[in-house]
N, C-alpha and C. Protein backbone atom coordinates (compact mmCIF):
# COMPACT_ATOMS: atom_id res chain seq x y z
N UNK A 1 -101.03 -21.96 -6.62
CA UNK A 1 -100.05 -21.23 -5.85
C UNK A 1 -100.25 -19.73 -5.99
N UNK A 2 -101.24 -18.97 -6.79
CA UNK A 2 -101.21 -17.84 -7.38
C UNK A 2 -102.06 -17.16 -6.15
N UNK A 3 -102.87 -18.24 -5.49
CA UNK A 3 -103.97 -17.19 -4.75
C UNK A 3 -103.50 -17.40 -3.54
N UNK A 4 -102.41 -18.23 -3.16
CA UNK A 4 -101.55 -18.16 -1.70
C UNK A 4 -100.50 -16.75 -1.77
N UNK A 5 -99.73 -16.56 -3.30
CA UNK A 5 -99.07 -15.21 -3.10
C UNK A 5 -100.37 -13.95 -3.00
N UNK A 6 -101.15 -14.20 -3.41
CA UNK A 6 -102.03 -12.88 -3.08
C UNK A 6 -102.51 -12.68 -1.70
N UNK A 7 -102.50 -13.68 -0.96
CA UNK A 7 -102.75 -13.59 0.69
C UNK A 7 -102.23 -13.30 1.15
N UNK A 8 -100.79 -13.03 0.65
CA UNK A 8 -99.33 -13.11 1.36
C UNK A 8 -98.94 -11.73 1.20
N UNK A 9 -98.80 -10.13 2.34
CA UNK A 9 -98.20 -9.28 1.98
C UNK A 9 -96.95 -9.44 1.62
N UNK A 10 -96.70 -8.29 0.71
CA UNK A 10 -95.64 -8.11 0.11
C UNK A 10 -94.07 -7.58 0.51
N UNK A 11 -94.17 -7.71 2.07
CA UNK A 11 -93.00 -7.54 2.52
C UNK A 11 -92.58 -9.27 3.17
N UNK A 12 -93.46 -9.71 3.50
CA UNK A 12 -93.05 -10.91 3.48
C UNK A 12 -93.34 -12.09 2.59
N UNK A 13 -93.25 -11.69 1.03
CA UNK A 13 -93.13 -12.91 0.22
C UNK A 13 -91.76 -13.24 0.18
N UNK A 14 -91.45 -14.17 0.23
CA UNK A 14 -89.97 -15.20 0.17
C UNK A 14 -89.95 -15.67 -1.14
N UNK A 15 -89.19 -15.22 -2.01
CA UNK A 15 -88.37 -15.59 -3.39
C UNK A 15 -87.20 -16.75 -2.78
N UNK A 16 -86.74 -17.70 -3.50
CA UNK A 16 -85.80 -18.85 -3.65
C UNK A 16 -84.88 -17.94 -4.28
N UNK A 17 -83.70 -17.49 -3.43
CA UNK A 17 -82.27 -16.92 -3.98
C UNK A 17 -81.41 -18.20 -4.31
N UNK A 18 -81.17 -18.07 -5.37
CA UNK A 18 -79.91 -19.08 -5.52
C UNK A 18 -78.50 -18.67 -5.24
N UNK A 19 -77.81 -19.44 -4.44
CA UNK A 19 -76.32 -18.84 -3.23
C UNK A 19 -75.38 -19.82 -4.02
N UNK A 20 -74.90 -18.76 -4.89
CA UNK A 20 -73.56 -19.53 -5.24
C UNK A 20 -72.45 -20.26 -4.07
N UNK A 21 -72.43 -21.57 -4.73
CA UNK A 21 -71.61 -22.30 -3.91
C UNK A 21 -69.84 -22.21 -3.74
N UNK A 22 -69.56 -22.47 -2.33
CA UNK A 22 -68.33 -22.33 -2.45
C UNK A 22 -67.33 -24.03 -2.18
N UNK A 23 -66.23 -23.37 -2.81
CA UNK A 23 -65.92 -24.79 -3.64
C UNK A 23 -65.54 -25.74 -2.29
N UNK A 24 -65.87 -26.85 -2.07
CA UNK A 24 -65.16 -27.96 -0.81
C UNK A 24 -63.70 -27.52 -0.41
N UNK A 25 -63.49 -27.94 0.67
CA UNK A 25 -62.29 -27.49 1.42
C UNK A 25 -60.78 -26.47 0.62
N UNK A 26 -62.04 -25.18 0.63
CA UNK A 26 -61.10 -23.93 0.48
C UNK A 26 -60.76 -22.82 2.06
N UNK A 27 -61.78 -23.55 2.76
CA UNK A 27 -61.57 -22.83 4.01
C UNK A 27 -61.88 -23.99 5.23
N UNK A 28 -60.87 -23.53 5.65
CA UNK A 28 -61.10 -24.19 7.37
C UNK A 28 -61.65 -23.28 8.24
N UNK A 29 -61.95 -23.71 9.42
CA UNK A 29 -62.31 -23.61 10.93
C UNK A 29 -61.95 -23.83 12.28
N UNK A 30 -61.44 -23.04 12.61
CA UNK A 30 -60.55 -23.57 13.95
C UNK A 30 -61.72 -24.11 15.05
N UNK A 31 -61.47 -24.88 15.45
CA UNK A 31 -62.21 -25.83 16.47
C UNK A 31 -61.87 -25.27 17.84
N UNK A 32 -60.68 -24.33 18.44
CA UNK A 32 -60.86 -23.43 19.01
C UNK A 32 -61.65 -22.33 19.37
N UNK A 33 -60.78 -21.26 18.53
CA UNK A 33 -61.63 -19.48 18.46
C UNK A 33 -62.62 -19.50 17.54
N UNK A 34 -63.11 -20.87 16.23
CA UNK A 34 -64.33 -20.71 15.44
C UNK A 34 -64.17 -19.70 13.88
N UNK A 35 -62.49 -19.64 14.28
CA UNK A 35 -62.18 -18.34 13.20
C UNK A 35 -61.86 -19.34 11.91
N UNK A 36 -62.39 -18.59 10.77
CA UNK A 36 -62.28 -19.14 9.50
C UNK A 36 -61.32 -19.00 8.46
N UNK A 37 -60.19 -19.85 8.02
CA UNK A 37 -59.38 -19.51 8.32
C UNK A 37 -58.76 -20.35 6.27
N UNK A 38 -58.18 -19.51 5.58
CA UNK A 38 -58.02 -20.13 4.14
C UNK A 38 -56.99 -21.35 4.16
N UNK A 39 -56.98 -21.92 3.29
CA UNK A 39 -56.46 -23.25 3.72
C UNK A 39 -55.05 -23.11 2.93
N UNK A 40 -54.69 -22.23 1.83
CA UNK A 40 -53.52 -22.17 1.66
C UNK A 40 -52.62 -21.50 2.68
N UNK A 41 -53.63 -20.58 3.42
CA UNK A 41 -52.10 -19.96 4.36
C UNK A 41 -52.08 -21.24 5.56
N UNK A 42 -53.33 -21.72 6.15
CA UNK A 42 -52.83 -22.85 6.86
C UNK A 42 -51.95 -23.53 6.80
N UNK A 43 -51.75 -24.21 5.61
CA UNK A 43 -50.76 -25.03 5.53
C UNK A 43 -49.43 -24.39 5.19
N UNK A 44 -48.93 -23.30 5.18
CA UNK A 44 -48.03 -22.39 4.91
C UNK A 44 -47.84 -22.57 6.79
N UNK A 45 -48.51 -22.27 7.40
CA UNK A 45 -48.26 -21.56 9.02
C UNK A 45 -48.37 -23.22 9.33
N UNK A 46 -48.37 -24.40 9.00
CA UNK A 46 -48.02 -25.86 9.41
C UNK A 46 -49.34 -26.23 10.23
N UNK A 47 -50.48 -25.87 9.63
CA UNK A 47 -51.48 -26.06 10.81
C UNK A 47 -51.44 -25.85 12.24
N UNK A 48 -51.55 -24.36 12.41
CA UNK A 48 -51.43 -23.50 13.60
C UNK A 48 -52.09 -22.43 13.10
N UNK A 49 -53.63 -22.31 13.83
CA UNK A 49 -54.35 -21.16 13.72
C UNK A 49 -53.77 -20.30 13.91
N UNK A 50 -53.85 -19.22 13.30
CA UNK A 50 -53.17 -17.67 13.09
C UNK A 50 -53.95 -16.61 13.92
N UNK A 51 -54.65 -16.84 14.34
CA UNK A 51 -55.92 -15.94 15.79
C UNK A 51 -55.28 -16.79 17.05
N UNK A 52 -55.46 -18.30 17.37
CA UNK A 52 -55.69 -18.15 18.51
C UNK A 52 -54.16 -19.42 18.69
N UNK A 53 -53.39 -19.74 17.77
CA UNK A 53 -52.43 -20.98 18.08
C UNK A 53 -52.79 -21.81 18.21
N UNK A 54 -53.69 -22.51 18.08
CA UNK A 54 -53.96 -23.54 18.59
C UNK A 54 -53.46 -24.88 17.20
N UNK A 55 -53.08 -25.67 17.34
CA UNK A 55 -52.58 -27.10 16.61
C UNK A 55 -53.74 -27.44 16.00
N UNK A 56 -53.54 -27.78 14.56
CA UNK A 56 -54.85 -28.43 14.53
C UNK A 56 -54.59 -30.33 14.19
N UNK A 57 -54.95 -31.17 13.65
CA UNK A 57 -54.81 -32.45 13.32
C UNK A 57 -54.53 -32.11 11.99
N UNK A 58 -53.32 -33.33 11.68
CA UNK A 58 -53.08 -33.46 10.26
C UNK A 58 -52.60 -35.36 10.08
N UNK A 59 -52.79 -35.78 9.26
CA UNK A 59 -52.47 -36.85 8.79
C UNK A 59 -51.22 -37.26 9.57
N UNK A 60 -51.05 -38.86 8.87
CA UNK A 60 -49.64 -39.39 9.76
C UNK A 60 -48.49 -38.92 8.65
N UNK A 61 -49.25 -39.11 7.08
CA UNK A 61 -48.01 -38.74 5.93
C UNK A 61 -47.48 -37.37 6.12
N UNK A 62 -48.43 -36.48 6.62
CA UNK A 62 -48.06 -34.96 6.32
C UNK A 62 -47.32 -34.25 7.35
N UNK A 63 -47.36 -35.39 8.69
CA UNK A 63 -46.30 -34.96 9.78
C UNK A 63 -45.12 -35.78 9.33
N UNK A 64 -45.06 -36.96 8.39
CA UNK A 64 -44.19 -37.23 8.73
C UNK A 64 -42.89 -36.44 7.41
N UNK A 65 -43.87 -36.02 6.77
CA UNK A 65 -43.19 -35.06 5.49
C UNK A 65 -42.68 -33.66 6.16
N UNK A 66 -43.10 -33.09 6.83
CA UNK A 66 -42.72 -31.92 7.94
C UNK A 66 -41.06 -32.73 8.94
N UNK A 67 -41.40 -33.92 9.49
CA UNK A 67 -40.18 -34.07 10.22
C UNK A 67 -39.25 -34.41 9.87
N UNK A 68 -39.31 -35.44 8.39
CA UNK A 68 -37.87 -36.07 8.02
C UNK A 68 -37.97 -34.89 6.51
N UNK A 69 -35.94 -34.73 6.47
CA UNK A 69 -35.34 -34.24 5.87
C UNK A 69 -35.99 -34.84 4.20
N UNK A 70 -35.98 -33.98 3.38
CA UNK A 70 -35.98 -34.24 2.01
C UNK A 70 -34.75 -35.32 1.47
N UNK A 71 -34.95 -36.13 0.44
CA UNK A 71 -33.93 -37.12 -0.14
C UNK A 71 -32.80 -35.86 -0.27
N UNK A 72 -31.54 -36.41 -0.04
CA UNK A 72 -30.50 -35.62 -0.71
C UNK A 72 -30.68 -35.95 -2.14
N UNK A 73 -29.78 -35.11 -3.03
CA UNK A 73 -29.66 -34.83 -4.20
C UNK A 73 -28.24 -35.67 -4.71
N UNK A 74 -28.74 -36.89 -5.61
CA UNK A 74 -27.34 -37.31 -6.05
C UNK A 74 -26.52 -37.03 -7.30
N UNK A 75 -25.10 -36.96 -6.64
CA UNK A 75 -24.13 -36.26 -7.24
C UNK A 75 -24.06 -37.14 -8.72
């Protein structure tokens, strides 16, 4: 491999950068406007892109935790 980097000028040798990874679903994507979008304020704004409005899909549990009232509190 030693006498392929010597063929190779030196503005275009390519080094292997290692790209720290980012952690699984910390960010969304609106399937709309394409805007990238953090997933704690998403779910703060009820899944409704904050650029363009648009709805996004959520589970059947997590709408149905949004529509019905919390247990009351017994006395």
């Amino acid at each position: 491999m030693n006498w392929f980097k010597k063929l190779l000028p030196s503005r275009i040798r390519t080094e292997t950068i290692t790209k720290k990874g980012v952690p699984e679903g910390l960010w969304s994507k609106c399937e709309k406007c394409s805007a990238v979008i953090y997933r704690s304020e998403l779910e703060r704004n009820l899944y409704v892109c904050t650029k363009c409005d648009a709805h996004m899909r959520i589970s059947a549990r997590q709408r149905l935790t949004y529509f019905l009232d919390p247990e009351p509190k017994k006395k």
